[in-house]
N, C-alpha and C. Protein backbone atom coordinates (compact mmCIF):
# COMPACT_ATOMS: atom_id res chain seq x y z
N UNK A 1 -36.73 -37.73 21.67
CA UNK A 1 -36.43 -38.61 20.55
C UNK A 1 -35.07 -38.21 19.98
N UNK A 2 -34.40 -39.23 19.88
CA UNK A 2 -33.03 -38.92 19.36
C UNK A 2 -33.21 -38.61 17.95
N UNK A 3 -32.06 -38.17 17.05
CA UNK A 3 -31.73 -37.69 16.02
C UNK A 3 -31.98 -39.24 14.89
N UNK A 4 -31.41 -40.40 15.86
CA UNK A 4 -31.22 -41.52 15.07
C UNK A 4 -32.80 -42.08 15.09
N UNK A 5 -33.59 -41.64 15.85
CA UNK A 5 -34.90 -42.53 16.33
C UNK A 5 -35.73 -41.53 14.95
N UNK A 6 -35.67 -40.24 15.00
CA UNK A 6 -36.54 -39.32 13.88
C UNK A 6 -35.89 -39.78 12.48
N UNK A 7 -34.77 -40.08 12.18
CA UNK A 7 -33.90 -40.88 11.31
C UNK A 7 -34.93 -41.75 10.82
N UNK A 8 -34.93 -42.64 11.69
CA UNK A 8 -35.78 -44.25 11.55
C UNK A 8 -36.79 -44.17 11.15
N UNK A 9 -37.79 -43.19 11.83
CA UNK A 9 -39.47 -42.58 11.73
C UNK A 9 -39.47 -42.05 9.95
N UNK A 10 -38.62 -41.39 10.05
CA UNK A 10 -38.97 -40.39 8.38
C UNK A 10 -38.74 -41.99 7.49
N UNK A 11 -37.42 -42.50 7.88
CA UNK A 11 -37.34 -43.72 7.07
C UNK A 11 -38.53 -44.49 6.71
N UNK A 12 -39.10 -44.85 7.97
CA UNK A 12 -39.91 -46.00 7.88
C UNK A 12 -41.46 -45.12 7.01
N UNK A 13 -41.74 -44.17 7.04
CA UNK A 13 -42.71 -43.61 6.31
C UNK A 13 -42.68 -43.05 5.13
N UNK A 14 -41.31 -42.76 4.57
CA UNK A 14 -40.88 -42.52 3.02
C UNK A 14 -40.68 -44.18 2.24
N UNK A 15 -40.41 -45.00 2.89
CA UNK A 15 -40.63 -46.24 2.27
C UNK A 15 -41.56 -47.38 2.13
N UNK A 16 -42.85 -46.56 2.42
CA UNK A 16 -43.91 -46.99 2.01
C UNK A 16 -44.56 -46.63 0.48
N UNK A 17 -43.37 -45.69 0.32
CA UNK A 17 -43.62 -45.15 -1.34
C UNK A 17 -42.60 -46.14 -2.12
N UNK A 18 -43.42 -45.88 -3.56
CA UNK A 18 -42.21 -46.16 -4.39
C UNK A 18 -41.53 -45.51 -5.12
N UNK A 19 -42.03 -44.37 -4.79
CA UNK A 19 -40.95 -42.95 -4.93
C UNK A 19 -39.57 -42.68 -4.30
N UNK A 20 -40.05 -42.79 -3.18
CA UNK A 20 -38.26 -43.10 -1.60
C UNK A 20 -38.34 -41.75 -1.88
N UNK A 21 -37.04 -41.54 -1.52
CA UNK A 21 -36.37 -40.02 -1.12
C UNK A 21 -36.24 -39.75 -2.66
N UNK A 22 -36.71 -37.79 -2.51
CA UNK A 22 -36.32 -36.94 -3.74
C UNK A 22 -34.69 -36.98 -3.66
N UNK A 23 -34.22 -36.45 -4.97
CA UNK A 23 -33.00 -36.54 -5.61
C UNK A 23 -32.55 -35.46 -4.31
N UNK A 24 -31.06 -35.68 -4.55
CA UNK A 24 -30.46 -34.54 -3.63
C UNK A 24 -31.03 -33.07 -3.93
N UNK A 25 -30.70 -32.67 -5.17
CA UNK A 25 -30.90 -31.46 -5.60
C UNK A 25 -32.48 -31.08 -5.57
N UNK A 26 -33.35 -31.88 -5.51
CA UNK A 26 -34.38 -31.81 -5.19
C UNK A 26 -34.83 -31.02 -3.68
N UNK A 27 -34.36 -32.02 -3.01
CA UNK A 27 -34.67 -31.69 -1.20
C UNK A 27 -33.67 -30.53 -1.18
N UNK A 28 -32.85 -30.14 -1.35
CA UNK A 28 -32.02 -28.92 -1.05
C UNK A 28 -32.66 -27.90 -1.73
N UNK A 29 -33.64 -27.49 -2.68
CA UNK A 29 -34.36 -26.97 -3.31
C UNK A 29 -35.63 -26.86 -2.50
N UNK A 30 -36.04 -28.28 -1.83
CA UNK A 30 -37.16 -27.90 -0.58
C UNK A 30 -36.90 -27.23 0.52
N UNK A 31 -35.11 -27.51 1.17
CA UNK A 31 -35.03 -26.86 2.10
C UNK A 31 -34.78 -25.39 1.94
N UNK A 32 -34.25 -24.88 0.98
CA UNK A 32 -34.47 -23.43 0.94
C UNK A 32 -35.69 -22.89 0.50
N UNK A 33 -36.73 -23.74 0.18
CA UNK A 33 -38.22 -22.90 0.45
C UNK A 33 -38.62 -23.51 1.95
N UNK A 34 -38.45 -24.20 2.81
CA UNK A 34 -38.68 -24.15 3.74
C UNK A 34 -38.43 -22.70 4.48
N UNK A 35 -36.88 -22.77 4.44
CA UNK A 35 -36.18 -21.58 5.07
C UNK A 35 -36.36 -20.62 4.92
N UNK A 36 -36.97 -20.43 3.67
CA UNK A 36 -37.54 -19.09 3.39
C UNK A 36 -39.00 -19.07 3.68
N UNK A 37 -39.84 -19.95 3.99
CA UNK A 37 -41.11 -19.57 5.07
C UNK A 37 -40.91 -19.69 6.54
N UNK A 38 -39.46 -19.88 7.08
CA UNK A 38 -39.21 -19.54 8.32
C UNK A 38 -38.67 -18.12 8.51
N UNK A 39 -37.93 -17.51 7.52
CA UNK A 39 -37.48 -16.16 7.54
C UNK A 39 -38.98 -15.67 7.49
N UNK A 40 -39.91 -15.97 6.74
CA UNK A 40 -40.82 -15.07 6.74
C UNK A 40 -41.65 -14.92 7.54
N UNK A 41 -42.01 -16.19 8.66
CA UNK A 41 -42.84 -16.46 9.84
C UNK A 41 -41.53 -15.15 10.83
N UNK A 42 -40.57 -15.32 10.91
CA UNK A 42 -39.88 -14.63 11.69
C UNK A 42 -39.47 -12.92 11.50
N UNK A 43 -40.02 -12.88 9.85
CA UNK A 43 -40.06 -11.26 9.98
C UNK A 43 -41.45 -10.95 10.24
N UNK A 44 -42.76 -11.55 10.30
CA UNK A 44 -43.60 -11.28 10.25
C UNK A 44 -44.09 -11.15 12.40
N UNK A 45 -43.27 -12.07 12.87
CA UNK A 45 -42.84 -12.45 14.33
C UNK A 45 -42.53 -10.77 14.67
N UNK A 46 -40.95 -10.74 14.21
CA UNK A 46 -40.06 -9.66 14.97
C UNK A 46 -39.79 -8.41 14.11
N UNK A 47 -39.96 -8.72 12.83
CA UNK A 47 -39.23 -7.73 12.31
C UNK A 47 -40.54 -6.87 11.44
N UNK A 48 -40.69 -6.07 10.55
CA UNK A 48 -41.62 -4.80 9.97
C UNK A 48 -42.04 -5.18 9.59
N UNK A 49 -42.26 -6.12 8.86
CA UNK A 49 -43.49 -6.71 8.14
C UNK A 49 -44.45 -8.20 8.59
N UNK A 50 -45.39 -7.11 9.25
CA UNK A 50 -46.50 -8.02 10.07
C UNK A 50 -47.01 -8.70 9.02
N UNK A 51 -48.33 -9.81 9.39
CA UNK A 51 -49.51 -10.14 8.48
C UNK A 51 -50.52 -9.19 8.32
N UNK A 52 -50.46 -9.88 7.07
CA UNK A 52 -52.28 -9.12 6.62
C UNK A 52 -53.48 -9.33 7.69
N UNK A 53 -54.67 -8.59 7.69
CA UNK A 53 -55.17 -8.66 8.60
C UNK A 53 -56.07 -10.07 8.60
N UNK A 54 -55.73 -10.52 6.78
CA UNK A 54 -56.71 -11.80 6.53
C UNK A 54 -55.76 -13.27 6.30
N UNK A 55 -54.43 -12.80 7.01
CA UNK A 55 -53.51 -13.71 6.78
C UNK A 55 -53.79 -14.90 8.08
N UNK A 56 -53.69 -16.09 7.92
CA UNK A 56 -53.74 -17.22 9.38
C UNK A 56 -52.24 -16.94 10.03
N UNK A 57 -52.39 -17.10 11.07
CA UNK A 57 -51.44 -16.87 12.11
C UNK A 57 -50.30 -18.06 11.69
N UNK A 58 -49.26 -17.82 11.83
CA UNK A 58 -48.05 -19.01 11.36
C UNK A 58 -47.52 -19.95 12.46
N UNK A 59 -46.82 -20.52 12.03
CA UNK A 59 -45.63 -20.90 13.42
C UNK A 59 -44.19 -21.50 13.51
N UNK A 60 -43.57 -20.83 14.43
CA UNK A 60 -42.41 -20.75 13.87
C UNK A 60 -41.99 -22.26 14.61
N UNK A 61 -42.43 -22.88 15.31
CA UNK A 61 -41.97 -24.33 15.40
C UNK A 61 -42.40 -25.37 14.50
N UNK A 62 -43.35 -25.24 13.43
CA UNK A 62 -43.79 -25.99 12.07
C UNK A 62 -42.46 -25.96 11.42
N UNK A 63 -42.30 -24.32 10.91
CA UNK A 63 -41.42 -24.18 10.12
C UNK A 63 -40.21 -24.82 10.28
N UNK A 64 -39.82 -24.84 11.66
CA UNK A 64 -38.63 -25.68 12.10
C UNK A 64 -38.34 -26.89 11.86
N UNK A 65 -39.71 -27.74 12.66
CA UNK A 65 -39.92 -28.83 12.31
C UNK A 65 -40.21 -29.57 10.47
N UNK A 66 -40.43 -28.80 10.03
CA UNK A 66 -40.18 -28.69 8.47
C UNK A 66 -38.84 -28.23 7.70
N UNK A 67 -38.28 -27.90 8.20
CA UNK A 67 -36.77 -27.85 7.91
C UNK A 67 -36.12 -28.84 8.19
N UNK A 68 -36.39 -29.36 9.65
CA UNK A 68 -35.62 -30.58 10.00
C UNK A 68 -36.29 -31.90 9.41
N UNK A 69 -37.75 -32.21 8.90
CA UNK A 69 -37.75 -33.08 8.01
C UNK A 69 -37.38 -33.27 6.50
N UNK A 70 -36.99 -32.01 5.96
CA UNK A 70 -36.37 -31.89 5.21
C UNK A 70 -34.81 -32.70 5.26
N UNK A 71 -34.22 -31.90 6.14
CA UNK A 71 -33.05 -32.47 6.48
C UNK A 71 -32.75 -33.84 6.63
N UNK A 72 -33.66 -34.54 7.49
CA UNK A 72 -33.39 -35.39 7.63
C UNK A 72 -33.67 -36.56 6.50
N UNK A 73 -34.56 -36.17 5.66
CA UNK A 73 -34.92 -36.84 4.41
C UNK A 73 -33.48 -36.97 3.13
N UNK A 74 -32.74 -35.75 3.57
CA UNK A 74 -31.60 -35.31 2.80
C UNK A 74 -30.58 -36.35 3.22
N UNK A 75 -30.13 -36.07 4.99
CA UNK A 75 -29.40 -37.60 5.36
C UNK A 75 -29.75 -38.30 5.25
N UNK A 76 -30.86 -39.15 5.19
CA UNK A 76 -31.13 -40.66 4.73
C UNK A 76 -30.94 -40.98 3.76
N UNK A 77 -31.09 -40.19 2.77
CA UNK A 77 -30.96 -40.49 1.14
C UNK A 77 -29.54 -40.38 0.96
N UNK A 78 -28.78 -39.97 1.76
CA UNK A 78 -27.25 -40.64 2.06
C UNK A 78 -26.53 -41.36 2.56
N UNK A 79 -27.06 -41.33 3.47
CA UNK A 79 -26.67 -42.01 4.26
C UNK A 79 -25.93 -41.65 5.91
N UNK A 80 -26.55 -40.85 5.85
CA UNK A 80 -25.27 -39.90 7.16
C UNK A 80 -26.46 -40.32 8.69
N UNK A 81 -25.56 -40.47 8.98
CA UNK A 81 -25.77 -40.75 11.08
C UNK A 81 -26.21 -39.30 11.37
N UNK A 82 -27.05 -38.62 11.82
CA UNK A 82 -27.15 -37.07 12.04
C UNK A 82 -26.40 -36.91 13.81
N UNK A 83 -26.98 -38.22 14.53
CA UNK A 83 -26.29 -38.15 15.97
C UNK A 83 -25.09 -38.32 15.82
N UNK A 84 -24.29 -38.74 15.17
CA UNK A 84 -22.73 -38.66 14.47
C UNK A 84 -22.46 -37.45 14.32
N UNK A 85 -22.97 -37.27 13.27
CA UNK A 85 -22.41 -36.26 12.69
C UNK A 85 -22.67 -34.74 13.28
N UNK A 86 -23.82 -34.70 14.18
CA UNK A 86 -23.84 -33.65 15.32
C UNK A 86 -22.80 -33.82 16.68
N UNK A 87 -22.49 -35.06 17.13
CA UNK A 87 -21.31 -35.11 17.73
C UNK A 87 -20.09 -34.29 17.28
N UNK A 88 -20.35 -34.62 15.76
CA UNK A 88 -19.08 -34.33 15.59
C UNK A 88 -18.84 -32.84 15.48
N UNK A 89 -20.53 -31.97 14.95
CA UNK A 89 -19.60 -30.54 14.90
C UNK A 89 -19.93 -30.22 15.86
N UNK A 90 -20.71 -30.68 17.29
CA UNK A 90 -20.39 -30.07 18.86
C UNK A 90 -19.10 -30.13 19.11
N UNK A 91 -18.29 -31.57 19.07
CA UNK A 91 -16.98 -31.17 19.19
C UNK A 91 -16.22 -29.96 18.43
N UNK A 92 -16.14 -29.96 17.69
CA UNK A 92 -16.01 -28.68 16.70
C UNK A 92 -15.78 -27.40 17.23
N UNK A 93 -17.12 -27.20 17.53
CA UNK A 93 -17.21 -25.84 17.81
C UNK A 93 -17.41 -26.17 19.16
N UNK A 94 -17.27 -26.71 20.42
CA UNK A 94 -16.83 -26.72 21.51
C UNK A 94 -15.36 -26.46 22.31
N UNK A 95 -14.48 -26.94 20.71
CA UNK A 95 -12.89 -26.91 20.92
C UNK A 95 -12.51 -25.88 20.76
N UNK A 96 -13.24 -25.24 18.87
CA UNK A 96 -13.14 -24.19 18.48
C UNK A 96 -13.24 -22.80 19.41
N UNK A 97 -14.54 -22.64 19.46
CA UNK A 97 -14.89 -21.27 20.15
C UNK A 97 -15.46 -21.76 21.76
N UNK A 98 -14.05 -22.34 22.42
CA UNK A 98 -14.22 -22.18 23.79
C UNK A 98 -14.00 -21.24 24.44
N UNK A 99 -13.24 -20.06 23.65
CA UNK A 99 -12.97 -18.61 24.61
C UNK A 99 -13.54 -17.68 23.62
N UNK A 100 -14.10 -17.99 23.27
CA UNK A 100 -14.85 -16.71 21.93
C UNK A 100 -15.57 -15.67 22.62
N UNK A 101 -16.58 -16.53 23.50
CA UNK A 101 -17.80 -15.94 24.09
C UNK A 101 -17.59 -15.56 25.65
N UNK A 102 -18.13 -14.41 26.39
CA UNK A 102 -17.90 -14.11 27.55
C UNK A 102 -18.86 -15.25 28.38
N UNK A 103 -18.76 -15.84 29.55
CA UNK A 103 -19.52 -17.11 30.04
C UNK A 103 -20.45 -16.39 30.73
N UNK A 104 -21.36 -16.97 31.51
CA UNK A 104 -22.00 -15.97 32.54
C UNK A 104 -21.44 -16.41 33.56
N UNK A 105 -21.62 -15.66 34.61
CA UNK A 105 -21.32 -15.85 36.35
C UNK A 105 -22.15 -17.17 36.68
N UNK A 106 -21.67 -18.25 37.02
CA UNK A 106 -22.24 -18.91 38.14
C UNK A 106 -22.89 -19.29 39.87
């Protein structure tokens, strides 16, 4: 599913409210509690602080996928193309840091 097709999907199911999209400052306020239950699925993953033994198991592709509906709730309520506008910073950082990184052997 493209960027523009999950676009459409969040669209077409936030406008069955008559709420629509939270204020900007709102959703940017959701996405950093998102992000911060993905840091925590991921220290609890890799880093020293496991779960409790009575904690439910997490997952770190929810969390993702909850960030990116976040996000994408954020571009709609703007209006931004995300397949655009990911074009645009692949180009970016394709131009940018084309010799940054060592490649592997082919």
């Amino acid at each position: 599913m493209s960027l523009t097709d999950s676009q459409k999907r969040v669209d077409a199911w936030i406008s069955q409210f008559k709420e629509g999209y939270f204020h900007p400052l709102t959703n940017l306020a959701r996405l950093a509690e998102e992000v911060g239950e993905l840091a925590r699925e991921v220290n609890h993953q890799f880093g020293p602080k496991k779960k409790k033994a009575d904690e439910q198991p997490g997952s770190m592709a929810m969390e993702l996928a909850d960030i990116l509906f976040v996000v994408i709730c954020l571009a709609n309520s703007q209006r931004i193309d995300l397949d655009d506008a990911f074009a645009q910073m692949m180009a970016k950082v394709t131009s940018r840091d084309a010799g940054r990184w060592t490649r592997k052997a082919r």
